[in-house]
N, C-alpha and C. Protein backbone atom coordinates (compact mmCIF):
# COMPACT_ATOMS: atom_id res chain seq x y z
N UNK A 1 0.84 -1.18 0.00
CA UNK A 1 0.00 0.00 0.00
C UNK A 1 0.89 1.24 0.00
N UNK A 2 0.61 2.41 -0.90
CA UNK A 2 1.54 3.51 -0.85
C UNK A 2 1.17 4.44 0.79
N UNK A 3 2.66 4.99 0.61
CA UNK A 3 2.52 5.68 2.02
C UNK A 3 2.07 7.09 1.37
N UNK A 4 1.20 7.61 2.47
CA UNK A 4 0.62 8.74 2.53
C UNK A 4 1.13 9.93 3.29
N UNK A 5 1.12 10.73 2.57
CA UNK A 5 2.28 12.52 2.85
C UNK A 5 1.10 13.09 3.01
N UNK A 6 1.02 13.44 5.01
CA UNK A 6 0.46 14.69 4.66
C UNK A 6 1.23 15.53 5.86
N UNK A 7 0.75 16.95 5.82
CA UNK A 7 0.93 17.94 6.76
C UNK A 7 -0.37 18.96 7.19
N UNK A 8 -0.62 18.32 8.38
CA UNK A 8 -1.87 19.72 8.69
C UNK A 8 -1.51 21.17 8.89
N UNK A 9 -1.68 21.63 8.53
CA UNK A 9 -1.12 23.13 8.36
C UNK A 9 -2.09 23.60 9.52
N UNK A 10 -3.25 23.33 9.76
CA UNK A 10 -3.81 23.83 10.61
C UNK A 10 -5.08 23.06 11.45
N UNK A 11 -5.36 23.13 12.48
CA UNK A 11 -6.42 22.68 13.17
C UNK A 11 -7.46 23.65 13.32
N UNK A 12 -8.78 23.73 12.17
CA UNK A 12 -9.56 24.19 12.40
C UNK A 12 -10.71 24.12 13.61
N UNK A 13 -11.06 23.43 14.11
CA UNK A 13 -11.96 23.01 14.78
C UNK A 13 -12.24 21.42 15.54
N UNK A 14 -12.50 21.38 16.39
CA UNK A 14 -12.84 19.97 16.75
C UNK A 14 -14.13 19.59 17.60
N UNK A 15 -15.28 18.67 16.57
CA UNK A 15 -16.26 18.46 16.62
C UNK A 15 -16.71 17.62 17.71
N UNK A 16 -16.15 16.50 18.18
CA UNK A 16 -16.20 15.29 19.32
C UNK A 16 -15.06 14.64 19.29
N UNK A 17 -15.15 14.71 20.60
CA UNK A 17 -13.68 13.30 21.16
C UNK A 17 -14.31 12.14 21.58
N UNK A 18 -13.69 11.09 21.53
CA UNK A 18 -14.42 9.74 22.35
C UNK A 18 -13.38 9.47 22.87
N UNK A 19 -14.28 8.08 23.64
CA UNK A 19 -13.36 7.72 25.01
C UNK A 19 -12.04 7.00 24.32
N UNK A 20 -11.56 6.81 23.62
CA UNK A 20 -10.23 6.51 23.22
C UNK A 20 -9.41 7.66 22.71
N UNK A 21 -9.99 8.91 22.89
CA UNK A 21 -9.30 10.10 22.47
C UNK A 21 -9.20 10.63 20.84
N UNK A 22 -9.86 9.71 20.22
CA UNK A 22 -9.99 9.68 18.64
C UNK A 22 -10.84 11.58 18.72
N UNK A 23 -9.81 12.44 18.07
CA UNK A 23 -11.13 13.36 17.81
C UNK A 23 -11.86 13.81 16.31
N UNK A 24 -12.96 13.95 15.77
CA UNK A 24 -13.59 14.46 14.82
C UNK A 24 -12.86 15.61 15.16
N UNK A 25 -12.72 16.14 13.90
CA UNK A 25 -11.48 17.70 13.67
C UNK A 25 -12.14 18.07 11.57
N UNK A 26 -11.95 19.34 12.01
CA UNK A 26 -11.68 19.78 10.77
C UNK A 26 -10.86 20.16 10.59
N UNK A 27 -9.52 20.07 9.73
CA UNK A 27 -8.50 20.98 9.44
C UNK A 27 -7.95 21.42 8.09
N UNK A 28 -6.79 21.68 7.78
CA UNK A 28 -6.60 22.68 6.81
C UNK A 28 -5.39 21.71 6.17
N UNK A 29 -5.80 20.45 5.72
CA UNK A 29 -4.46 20.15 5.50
C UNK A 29 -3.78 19.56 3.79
N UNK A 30 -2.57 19.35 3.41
CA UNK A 30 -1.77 18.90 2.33
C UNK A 30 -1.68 17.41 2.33
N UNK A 31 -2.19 17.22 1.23
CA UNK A 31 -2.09 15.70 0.99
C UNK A 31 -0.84 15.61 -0.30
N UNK A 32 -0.04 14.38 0.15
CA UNK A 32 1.25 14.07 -0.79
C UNK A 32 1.71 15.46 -1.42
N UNK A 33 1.84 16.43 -0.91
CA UNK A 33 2.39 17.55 -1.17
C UNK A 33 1.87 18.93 -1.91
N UNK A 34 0.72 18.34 -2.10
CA UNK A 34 -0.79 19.21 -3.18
C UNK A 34 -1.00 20.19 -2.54
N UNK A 35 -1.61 21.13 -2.89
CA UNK A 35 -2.22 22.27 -1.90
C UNK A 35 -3.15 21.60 -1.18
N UNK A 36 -2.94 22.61 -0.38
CA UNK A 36 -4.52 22.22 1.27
C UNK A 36 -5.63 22.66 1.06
N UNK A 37 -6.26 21.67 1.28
CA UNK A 37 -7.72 21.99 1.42
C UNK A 37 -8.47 21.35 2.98
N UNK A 38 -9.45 21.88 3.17
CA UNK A 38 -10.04 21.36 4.00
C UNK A 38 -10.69 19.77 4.26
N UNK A 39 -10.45 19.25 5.39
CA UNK A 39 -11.03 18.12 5.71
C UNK A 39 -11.37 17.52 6.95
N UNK A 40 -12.34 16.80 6.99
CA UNK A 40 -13.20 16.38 8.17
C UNK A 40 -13.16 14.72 8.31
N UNK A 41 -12.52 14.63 9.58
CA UNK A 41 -12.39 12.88 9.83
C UNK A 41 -12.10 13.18 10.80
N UNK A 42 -12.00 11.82 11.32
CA UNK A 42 -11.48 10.98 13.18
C UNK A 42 -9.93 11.00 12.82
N UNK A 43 -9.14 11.68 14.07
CA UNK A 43 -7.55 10.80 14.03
C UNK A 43 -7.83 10.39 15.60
N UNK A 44 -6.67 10.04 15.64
CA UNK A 44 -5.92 8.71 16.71
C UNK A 44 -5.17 10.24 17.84
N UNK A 45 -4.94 10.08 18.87
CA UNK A 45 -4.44 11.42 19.35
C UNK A 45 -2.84 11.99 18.87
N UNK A 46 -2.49 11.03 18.45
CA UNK A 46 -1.19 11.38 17.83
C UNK A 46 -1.05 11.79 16.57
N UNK A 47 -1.77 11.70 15.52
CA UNK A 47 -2.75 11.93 14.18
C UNK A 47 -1.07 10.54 13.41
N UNK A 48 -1.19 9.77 13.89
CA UNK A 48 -0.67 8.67 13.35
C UNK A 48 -1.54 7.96 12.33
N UNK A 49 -2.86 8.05 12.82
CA UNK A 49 -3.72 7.13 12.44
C UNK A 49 -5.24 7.99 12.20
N UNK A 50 -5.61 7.40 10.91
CA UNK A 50 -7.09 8.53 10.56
C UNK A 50 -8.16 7.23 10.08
N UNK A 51 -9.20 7.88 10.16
CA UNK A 51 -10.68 7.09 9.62
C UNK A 51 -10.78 7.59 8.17
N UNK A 52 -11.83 6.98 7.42
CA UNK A 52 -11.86 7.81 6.02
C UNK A 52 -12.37 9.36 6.38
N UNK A 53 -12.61 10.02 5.37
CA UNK A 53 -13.21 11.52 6.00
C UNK A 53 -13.81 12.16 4.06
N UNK A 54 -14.12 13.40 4.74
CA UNK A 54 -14.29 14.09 3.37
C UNK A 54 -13.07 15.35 3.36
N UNK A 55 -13.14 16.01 1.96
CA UNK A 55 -11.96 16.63 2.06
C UNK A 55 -12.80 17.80 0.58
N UNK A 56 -12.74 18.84 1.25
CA UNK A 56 -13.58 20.07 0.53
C UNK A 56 -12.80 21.24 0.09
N UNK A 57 -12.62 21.68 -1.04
CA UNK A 57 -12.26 23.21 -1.34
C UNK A 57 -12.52 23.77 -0.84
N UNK A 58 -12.09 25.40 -0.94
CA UNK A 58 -12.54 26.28 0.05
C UNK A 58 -14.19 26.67 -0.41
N UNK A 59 -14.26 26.91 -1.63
CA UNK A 59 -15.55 27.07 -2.13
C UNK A 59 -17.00 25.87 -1.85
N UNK A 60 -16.38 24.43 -1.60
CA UNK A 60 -17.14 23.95 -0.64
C UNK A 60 -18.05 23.81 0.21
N UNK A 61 -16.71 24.21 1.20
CA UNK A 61 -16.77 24.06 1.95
C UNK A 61 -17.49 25.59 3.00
N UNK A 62 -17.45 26.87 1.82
CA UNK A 62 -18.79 27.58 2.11
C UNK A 62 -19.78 27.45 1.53
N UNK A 63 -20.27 26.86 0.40
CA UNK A 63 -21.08 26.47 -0.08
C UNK A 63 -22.51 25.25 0.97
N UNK A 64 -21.23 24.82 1.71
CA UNK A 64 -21.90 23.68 3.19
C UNK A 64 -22.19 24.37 4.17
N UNK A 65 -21.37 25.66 4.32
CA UNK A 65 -21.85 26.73 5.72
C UNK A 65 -23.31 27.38 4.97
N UNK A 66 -23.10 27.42 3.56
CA UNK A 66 -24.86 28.43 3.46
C UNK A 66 -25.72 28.01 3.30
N UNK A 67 -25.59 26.26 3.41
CA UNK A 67 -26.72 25.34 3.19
C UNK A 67 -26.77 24.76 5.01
N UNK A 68 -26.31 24.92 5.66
CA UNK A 68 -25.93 25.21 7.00
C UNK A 68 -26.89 25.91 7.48
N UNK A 69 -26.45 27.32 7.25
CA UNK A 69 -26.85 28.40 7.85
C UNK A 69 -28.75 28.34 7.43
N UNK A 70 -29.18 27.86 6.66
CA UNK A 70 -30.30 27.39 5.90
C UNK A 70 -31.83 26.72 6.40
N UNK A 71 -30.83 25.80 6.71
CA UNK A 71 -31.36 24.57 7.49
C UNK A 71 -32.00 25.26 8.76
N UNK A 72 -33.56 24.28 8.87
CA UNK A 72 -34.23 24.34 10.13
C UNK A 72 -33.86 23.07 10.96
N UNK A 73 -32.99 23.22 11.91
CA UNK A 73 -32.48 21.80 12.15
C UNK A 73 -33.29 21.33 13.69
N UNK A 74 -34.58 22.26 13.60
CA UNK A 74 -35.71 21.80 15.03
C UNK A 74 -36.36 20.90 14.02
N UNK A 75 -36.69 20.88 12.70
CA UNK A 75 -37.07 20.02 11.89
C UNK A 75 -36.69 18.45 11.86
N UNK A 76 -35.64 18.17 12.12
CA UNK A 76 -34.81 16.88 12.35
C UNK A 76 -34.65 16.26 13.32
């Protein structure tokens, strides 16, 4: 399996931790050396280790805040 290059450039946010310390995070990061974009997954507390996730442009990923901001979420 190829090894995977990344660097988080940044820790945007973090959504839930569980009891093994795994946290849901959004951050700002470079995959195999590409520009950064945003993405949302579980790591491991050491970010050794990740779950699958999604991974959004910046245009996106406001495009998800105004369908966000939108939403009646007493509806759900």
């Amino acid at each position: 399996m190829a090894q995977l290059n990344f660097n988080i450039e940044d820790i945007c946010g973090t959504l839930s931790e569980n009891k093994d310390g795994w946290h849901k995070q959004l951050t700002y990061i470079s995959w195999n050396n590409r520009p950064p974009k945003f993405d949302l997954r579980s790591w491991d507390p050491d970010y050794q280790a990740m779950t699958k996730g999604i991974t959004l442009t910046k245009d996106e990923l406001i495009e998800l805040r105004n369908i966000l901001d939108k939403m009646d979420f007493d509806k759900y």
